[in-house]
Protein backbone atom coordinates (compact mmCIF):
# COMPACT_ATOMS: atom_id res chain seq x y z
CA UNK A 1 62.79 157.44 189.97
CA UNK A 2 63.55 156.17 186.22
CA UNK A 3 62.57 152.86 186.27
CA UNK A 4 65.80 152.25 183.83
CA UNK A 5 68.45 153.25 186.53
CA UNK A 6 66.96 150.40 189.03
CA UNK A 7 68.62 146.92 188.90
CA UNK A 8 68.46 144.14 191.46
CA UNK A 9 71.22 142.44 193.45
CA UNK A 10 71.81 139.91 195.63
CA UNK A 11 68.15 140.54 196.94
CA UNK A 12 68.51 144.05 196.86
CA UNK A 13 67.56 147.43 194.78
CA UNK A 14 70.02 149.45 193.48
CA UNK A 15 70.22 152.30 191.51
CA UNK A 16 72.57 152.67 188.44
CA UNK A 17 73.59 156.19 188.85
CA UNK A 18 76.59 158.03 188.69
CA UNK A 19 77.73 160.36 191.71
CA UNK A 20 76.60 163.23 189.70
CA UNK A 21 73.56 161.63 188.22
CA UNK A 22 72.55 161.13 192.25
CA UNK A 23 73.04 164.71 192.94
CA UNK A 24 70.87 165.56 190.22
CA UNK A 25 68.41 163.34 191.38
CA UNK A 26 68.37 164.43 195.23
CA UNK A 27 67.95 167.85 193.87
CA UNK A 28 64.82 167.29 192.63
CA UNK A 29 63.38 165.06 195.29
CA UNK A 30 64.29 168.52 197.56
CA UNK A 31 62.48 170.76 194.63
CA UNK A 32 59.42 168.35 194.93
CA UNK A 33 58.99 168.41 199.00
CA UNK A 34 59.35 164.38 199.37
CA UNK A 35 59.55 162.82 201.90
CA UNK A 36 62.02 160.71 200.29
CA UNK A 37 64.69 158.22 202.15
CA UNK A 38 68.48 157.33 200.75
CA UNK A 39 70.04 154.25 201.64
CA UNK A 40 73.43 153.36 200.46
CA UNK A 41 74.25 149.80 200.46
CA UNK A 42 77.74 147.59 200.86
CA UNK A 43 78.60 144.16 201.77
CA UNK A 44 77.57 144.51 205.86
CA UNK A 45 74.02 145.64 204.76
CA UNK A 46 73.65 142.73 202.14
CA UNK A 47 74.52 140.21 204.95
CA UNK A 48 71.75 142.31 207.08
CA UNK A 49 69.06 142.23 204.56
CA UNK A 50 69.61 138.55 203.87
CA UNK A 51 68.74 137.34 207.41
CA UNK A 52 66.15 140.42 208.30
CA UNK A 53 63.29 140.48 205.28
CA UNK A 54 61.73 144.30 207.21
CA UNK A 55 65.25 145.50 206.88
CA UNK A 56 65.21 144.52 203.12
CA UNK A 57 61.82 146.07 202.52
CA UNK A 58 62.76 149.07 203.99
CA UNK A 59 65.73 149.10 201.95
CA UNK A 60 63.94 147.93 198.53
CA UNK A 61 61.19 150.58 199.03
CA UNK A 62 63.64 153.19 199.21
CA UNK A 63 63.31 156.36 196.80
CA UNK A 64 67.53 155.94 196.32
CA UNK A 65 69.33 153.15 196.59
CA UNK A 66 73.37 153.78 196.36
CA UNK A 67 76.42 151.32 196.03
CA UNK A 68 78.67 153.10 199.02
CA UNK A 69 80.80 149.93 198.98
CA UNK A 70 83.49 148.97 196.60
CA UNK A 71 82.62 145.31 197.08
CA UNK A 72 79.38 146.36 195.49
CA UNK A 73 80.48 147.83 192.56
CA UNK A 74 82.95 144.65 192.03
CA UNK A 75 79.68 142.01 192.51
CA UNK A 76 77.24 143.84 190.12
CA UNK A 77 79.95 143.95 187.55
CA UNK A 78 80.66 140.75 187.97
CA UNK A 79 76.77 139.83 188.36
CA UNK A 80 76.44 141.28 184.86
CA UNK A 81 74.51 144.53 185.99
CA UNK A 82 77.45 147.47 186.23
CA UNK A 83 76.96 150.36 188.47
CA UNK A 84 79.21 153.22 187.18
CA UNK A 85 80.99 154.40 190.28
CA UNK A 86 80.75 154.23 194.32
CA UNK A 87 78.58 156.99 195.97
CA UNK A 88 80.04 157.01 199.13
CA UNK A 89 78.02 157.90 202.10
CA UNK A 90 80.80 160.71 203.23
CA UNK A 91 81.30 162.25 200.02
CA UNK A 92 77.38 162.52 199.56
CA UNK A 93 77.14 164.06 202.52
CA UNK A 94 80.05 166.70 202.30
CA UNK A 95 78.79 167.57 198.83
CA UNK A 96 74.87 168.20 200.00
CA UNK A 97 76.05 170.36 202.54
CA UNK A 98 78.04 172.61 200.33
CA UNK A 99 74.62 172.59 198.09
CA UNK A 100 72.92 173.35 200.67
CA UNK A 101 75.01 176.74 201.74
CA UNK A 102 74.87 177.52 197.89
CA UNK A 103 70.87 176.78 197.61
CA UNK A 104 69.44 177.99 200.94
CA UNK A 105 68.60 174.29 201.83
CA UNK A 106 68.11 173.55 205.41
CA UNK A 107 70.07 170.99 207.06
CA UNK A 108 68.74 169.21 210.44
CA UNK A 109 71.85 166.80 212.15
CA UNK A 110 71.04 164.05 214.14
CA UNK A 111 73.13 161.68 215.90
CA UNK A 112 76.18 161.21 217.51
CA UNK A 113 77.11 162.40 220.62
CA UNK A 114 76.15 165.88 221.54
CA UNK A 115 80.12 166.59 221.42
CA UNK A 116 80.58 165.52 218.15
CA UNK A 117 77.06 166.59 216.38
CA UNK A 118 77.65 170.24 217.69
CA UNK A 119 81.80 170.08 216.39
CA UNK A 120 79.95 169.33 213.40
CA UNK A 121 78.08 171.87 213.04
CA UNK A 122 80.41 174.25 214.16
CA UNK A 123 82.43 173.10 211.07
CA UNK A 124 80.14 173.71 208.97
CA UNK A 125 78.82 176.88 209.71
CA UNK A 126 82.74 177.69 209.73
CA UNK A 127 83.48 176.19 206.16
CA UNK A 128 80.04 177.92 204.66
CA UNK A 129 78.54 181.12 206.78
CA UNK A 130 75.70 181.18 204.16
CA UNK A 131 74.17 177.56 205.59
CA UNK A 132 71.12 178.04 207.02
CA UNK A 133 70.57 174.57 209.46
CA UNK A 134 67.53 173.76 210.89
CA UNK A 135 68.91 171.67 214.00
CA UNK A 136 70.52 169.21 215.48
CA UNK A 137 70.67 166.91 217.58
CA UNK A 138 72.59 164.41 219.49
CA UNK A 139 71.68 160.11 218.98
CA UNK A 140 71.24 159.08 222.65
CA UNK A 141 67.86 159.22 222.97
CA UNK A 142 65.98 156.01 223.93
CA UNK A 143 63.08 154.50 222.02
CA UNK A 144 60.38 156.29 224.16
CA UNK A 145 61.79 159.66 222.95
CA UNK A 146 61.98 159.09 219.68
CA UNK A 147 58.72 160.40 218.91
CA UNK A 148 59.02 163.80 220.72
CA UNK A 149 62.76 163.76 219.08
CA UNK A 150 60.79 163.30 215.22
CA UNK A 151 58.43 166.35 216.26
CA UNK A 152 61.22 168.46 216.99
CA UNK A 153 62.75 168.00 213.75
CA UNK A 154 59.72 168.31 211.78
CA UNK A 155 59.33 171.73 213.38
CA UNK A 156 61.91 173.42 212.07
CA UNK A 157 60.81 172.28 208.64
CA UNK A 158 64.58 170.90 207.03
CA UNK A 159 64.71 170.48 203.57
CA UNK A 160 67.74 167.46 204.42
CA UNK A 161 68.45 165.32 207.23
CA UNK A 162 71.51 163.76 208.04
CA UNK A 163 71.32 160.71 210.28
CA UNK A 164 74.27 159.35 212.04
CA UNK A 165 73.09 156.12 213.67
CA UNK A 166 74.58 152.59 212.68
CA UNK A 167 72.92 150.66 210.57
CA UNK A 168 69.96 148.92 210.65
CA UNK A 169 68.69 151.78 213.31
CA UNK A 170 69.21 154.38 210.92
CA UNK A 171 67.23 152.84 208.04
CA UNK A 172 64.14 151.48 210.74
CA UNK A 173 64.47 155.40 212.36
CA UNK A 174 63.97 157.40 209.47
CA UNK A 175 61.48 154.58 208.02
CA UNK A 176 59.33 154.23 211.47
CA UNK A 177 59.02 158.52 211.28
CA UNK A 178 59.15 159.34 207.82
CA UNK A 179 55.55 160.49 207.77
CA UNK A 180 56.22 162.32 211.15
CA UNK A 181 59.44 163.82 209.49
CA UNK A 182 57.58 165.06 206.57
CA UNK A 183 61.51 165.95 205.45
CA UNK A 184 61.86 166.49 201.23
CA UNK A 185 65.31 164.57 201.52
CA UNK A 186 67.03 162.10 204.54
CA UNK A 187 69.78 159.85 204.78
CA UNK A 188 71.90 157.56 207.22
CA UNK A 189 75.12 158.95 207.13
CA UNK A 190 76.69 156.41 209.54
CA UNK A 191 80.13 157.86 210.95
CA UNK A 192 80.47 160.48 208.95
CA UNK A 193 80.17 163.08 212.26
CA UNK A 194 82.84 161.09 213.51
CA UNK A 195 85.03 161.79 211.03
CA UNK A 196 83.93 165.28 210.43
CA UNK A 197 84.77 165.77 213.58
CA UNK A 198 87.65 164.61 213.84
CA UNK A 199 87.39 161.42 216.39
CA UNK A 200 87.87 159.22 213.85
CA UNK A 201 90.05 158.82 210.40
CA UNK A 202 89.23 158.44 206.46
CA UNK A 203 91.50 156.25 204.98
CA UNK A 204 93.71 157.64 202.91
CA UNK A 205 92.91 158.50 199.25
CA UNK A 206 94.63 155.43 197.86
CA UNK A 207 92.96 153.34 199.65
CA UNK A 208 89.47 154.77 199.01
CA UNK A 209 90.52 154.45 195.18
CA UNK A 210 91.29 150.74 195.87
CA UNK A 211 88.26 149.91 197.80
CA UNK A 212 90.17 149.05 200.71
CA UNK A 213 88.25 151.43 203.29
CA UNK A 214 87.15 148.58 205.06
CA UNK A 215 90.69 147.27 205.62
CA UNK A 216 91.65 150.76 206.84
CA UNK A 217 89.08 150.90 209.67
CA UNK A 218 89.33 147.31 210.22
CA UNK A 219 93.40 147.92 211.10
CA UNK A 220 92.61 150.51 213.47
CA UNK A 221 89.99 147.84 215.45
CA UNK A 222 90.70 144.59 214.62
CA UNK A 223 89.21 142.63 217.69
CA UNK A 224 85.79 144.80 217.75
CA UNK A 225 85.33 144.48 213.24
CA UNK A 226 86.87 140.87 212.59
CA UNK A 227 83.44 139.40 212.47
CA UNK A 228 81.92 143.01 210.62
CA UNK A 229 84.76 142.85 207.88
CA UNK A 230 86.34 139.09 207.78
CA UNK A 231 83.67 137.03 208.43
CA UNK A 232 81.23 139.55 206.92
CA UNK A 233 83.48 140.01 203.64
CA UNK A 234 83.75 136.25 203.42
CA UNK A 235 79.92 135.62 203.77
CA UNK A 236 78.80 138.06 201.14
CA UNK A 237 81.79 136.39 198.74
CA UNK A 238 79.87 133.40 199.20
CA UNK A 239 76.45 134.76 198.27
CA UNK A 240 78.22 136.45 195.14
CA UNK A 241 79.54 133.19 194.03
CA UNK A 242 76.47 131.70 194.76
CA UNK A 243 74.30 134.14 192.55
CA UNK A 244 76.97 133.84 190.06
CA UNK A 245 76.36 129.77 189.91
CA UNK A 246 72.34 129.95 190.03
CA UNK A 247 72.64 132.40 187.02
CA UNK A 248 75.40 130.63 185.40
C-alpha cells in the first residue's frame, strides 16, 4: 500500500482512495496471493475502536482501510484530510463478485444463516454462470468450531472471502485466522447477504446519495438501533468536534 493514500483519523487509518482506485488495488493484492484483510470504517466502528485498543490495532494494521460511512467522508473533510468518495461495503462487494465471474476468481461465503448464505449464492451463480465459488458457509458456528470452520475454507483455496458477521466479530474472525485462511483477499461484508437476499432493504438511491443510510435502517428498527445510530451518531459528533478543537 502507497504510503501517500494513508491518512489518520480520529485514531484510525484510512485510505484515500477512490472506489475505482480500491478496485485497482484489491486486484493486485489477489494477483500477489496475500493474505490481505479490508476493513471499511463509519461512525459505529470509530466509537468501537475508541473504547477497544485490539479492535483498533486490528483495524490500523489492516492492508485496506475504506470510509463505508458518509459521516466519514463529512469528518475527514472537515478534519482537513479529504477522502474522495464512500466505498461502501455493498457496492464493493457486488462489484468483486462480478470481477470475479469475469476473472476466474474464487469466491468462499461465510455467514449468515444457512437460508440466506445459500439464496446468496444461488443469486449469484444465477446473475453470472461463469463464477467459479469455492464455498460457503453459514455464521452459526460457536467459538470451538471456528478452527475446523477456517480449515474448511482454506481447503478449497478462494482467491476472496466474503464475511457476513457484525462487527467487531468479523474484523477479530478474519484477524484471529488469517494465517489459517491463507486467502489473497477477505472482507467483512456485514449485511450485505441480507440484503442480497432479500430479508432486508437498501435504502433507496437518494438516500444513499445523501448519506442518510443510517436513518433508513434506523426507521425500519428504531427501538433495537436508537443507541447504534442516535446515541452512536451523537458520540462520534462529539469526538469530531473534539479533534477539530485540539487541532484548532
Amino acid at each position: 500500500m502507497e504510503q501517500q493514500t494513508r491518512v489518520s483519523l480520529l485514531g484510525s487509518n484510512l485510505d484515500s482512495l477512490s472506489f475505482q482506485e480500491t478496485i485497482s488495488k484489491i486486484e493486485a493484492m489477489i494477483e500477489q496471493g496475500g493474505p490481505a484483510q479490508h476493513v471499511s470504517i463509519n461512525a459505529g466502528k470509530i466509537n468501537l475502536m475508541r473504547n477497544d485498543p485490539s479492535l483498533r490495532s486490528i483495524v490500523n494494521r489492516a492492508a485496506l482501510i475504506t470510509a463505508d460511512g458518509q459521516s466519514i467522508v463529512w469528518a475527514a473533510k472537515y478534519l482537513g484530510c479529504p477522502v474522495p468518495e464512500r466505498v461502501t461495503g455493498i457496492d464493493l462487494f457486488r462489484e468483486l463478485v462480478k470481477l470475479a465471474a469475469e476473472k476466474g476468481w474464487r469466491p468462499y461465503y461465510l455467514g449468515a444463516t444457512a437460508e440466506v448464505v445459500e439464496a446468496v449464492v444461488k443469486h449469484d451463480q444465477q446473475l453470472y454462470p461463469d463464477l467459479n465459488i469455492a464455498g460457503f458457509h453459514h455464521g452459526y458456528f460457536s467459538e470451538d468450531e471456528s478452527l475446523y470452520v477456517a480449515k474448511e475454507i482454506a481447503q478449497t483455496q478462494p482467491d476472496l472471502l466474503f464475511v457476513a458477521f457484525s462487527s467487531p466479530q468479523k474484523e477479530i474472525w478474519l484477524d484471529t485466522f488469517s494465517e489459517v485462511l491463507q486467502v489473497p483477499f477477505a472482507m467483512g461484508v456485514g449485511g450485505s447477504f441480507d440484503i442480497v437476499a432479500g430479508k432486508t432493504k437498501r435504502a433507496p438511491l437518494w438516500m444513499q446519495r445523501a448519506g442518510l443510510e443510517w436513518f433508513y435502517r434506523f426507521a425500519q428498527e428504531p427501538v433495537r438501533m436508537f443507541d447504534r445510530y442516535i446515541i452512536g451518531n451523537l458520540r462520534f459528533l462529539q469526538y469530531v468536534w473534539g479533534e477539530k478543537r485540539r487541532n484548532a
